[in-house]
Protein backbone atom coordinates (compact mmCIF):
# COMPACT_ATOMS: atom_id res chain seq x y z
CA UNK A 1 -11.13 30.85 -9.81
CA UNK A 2 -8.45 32.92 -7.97
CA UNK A 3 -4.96 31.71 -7.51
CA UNK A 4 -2.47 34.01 -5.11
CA UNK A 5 1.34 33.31 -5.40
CA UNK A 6 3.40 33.48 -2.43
CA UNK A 7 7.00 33.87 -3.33
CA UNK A 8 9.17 32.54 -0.14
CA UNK A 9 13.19 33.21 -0.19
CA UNK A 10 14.48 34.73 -3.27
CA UNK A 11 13.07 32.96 -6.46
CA UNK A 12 13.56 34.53 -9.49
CA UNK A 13 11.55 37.49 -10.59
CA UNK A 14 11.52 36.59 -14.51
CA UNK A 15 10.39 32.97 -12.97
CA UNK A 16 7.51 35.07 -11.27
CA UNK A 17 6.36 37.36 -13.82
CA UNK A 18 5.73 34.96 -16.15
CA UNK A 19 3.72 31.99 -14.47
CA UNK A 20 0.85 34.01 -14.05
CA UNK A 21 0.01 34.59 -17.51
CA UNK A 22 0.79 30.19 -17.85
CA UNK A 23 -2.04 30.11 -15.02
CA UNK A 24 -4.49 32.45 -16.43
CA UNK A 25 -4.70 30.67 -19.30
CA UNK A 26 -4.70 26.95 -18.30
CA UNK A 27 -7.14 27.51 -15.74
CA UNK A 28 -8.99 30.66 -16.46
CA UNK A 29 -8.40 32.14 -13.15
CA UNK A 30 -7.20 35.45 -11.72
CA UNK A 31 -3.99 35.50 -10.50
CA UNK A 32 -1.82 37.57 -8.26
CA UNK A 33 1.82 37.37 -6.68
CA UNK A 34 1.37 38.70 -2.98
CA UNK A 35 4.75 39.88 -0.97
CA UNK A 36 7.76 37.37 -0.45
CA UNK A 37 7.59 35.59 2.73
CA UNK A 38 10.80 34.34 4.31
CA UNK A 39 11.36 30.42 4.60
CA UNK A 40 10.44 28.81 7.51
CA UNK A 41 13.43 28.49 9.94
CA UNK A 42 11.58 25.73 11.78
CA UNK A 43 11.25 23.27 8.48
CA UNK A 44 15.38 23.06 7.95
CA UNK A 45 16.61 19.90 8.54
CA UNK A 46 19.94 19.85 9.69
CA UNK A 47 21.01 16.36 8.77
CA UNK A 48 19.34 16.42 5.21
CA UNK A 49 20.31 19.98 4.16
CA UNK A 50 17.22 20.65 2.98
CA UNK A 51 13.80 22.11 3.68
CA UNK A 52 10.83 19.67 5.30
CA UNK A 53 8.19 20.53 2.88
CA UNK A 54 5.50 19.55 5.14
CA UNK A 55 6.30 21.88 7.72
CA UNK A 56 6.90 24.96 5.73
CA UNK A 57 3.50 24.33 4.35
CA UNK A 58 2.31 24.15 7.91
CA UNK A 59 4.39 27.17 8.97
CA UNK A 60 3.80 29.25 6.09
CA UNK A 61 -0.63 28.19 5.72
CA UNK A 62 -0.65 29.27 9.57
CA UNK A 63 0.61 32.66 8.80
CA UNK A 64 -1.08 32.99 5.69
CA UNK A 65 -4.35 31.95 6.98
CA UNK A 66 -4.33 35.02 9.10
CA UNK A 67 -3.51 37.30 6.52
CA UNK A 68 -5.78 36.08 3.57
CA UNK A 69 -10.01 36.99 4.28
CA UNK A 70 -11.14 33.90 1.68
CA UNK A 71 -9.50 30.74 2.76
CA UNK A 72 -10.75 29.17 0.31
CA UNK A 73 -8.46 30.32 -2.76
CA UNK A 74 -5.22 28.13 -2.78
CA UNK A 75 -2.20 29.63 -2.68
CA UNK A 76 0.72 28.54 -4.37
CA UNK A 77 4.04 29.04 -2.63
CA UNK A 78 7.20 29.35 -4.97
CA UNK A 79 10.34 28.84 -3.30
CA UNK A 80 14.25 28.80 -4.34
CA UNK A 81 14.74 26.22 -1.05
CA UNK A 82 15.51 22.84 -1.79
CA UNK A 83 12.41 21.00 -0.27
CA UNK A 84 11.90 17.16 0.71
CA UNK A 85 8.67 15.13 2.24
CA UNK A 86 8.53 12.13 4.09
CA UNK A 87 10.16 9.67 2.84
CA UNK A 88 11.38 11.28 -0.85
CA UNK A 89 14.85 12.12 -0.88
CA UNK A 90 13.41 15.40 -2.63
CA UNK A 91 10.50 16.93 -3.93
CA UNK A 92 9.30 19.11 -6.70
CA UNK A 93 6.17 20.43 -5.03
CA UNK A 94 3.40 19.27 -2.43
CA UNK A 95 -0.28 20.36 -1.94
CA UNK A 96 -2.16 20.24 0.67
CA UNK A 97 -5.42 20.05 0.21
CA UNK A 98 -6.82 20.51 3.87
CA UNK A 99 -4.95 23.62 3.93
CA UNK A 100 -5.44 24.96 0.34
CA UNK A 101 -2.04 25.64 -0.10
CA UNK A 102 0.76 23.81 -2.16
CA UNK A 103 4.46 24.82 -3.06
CA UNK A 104 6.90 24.28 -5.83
CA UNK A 105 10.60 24.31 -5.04
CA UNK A 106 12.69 25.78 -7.97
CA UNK A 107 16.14 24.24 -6.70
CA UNK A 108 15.98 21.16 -8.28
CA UNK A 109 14.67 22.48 -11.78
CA UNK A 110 17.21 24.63 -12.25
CA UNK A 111 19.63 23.25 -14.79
CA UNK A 112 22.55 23.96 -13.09
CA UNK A 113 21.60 21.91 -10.37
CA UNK A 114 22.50 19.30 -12.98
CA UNK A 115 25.78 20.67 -14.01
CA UNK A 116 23.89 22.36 -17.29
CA UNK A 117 24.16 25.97 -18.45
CA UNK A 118 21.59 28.24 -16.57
CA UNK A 119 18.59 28.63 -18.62
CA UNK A 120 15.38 31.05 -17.54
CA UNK A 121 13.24 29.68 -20.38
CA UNK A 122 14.27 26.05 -19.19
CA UNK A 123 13.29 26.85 -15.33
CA UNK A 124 10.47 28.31 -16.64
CA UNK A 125 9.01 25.85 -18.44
CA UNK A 126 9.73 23.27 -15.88
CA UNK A 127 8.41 25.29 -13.05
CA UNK A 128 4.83 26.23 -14.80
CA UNK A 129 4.80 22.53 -15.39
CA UNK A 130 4.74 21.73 -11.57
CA UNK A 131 2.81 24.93 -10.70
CA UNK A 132 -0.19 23.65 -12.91
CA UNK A 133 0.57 19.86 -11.62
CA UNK A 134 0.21 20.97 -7.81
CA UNK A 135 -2.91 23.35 -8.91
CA UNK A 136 -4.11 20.44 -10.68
CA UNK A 137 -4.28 18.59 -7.49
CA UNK A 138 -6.19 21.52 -6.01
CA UNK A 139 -8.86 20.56 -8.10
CA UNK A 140 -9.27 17.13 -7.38
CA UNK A 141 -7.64 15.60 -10.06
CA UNK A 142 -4.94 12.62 -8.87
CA UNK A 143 -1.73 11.58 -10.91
CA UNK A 144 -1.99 10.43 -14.27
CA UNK A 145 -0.59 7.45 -15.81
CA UNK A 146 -0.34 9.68 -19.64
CA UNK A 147 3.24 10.50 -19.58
CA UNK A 148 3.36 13.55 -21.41
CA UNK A 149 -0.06 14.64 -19.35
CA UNK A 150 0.95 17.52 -16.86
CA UNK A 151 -0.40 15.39 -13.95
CA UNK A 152 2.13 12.61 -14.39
CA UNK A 153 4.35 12.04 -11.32
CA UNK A 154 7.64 13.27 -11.96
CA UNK A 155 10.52 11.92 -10.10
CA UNK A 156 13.15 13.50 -12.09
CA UNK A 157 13.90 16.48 -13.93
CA UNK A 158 13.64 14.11 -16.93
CA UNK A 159 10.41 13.29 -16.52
CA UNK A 160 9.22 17.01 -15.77
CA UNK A 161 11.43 17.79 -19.00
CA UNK A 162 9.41 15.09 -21.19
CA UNK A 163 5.49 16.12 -20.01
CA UNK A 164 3.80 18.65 -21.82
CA UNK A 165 2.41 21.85 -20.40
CA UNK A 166 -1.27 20.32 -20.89
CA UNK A 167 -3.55 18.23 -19.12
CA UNK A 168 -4.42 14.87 -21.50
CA UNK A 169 -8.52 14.34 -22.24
CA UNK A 170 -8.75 11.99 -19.27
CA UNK A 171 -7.63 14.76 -16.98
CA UNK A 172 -9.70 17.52 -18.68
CA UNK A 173 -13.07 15.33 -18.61
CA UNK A 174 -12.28 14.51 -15.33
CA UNK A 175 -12.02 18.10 -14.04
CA UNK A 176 -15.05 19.07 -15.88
CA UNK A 177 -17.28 16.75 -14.28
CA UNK A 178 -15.66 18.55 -10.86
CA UNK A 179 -16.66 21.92 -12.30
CA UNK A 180 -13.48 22.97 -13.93
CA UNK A 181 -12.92 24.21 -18.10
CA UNK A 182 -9.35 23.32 -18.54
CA UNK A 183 -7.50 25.24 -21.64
């Protein structure tokens, strides 16, 4: 498996340099961080404040589709913009699987966002966590009801904080039998 990550606005490097090692292991794969992209002026909504998530994947899988020869490797976008979809008053990360592509928004795991003390190792953690949730999509596998499995649905930082940087047995069978050795 290859995974390419698309940084878009201005997340952090340290953030960057260290989720591909996270990736590597958890799902074996080659990994690479392409060129920043700029956000997509046409996703900001002006009423919310905030970044349609839906259409910067749209924007952004357009452009990349060009760019990229082998459609079929995702790619996972990493963005500092704070991101919603559909309904959600906010979102950690989509993926869309007809497109191959997902995102994860570091605004909202950033605990200052929260009025707590900046903290790389804390964004970190919580943004590998979503990274290998929205990857773990890309494989077929749907949310999981374990709640310290990295594909439990997290609405809150909380619940990001409290799931482990693992997939649970279920989740690791179930891959398998879709062709995927999860560490």
């Amino acid at each position: 498996m290859f995974i390419r990550i698309v940084p878009i606005g201005n997340p952090p490097k340290q953030i960057l340099d260290k989720l591909p090692d996270v990736l590597k292991s958890i799902f074996r794969a080659n990994v690479k961080i392409f060129d920043a992209m700029a956000v997509s002026a046409g996703a900001w909504n002006v009423w919310r404040k905030q970044y349609d998530a839906g259409k910067m994947i749209d924007a952004l899988c357009g452009e990349q589709v060009a760019t990229f020869i082998d459609k079929s490797v995702p790619t996972l976008f990493i963005t500092d913009a704070d991101i919603f979809y559909q309904g959600l008053t906010f979102v950690f990360g989509i993926e869309n699987p007809e497109k191959n592509c997902s995102i994860v928004s570091i605004a909202r795991l950033k605990p200052e966002f929260y009025g707590k003390t900046p903290s790389l190792n804390v964004l970190s953690d919580r943004v590998a966590k979503e990274a290998v949730h929205e990857l773990g999509h890309h494989i077929g596998l749907n949310h999981c009801p374990h709640p310290f499995c990295v594909m439990c649905y997290s609405p809150s930082v909380a619940d990001v904080d409290s799931k482990k940087l693992e997939f649970c047995n279920s989740c690791k069978i179930k891959a398998s039998s879709k062709g995927f050795k999860l560490e």
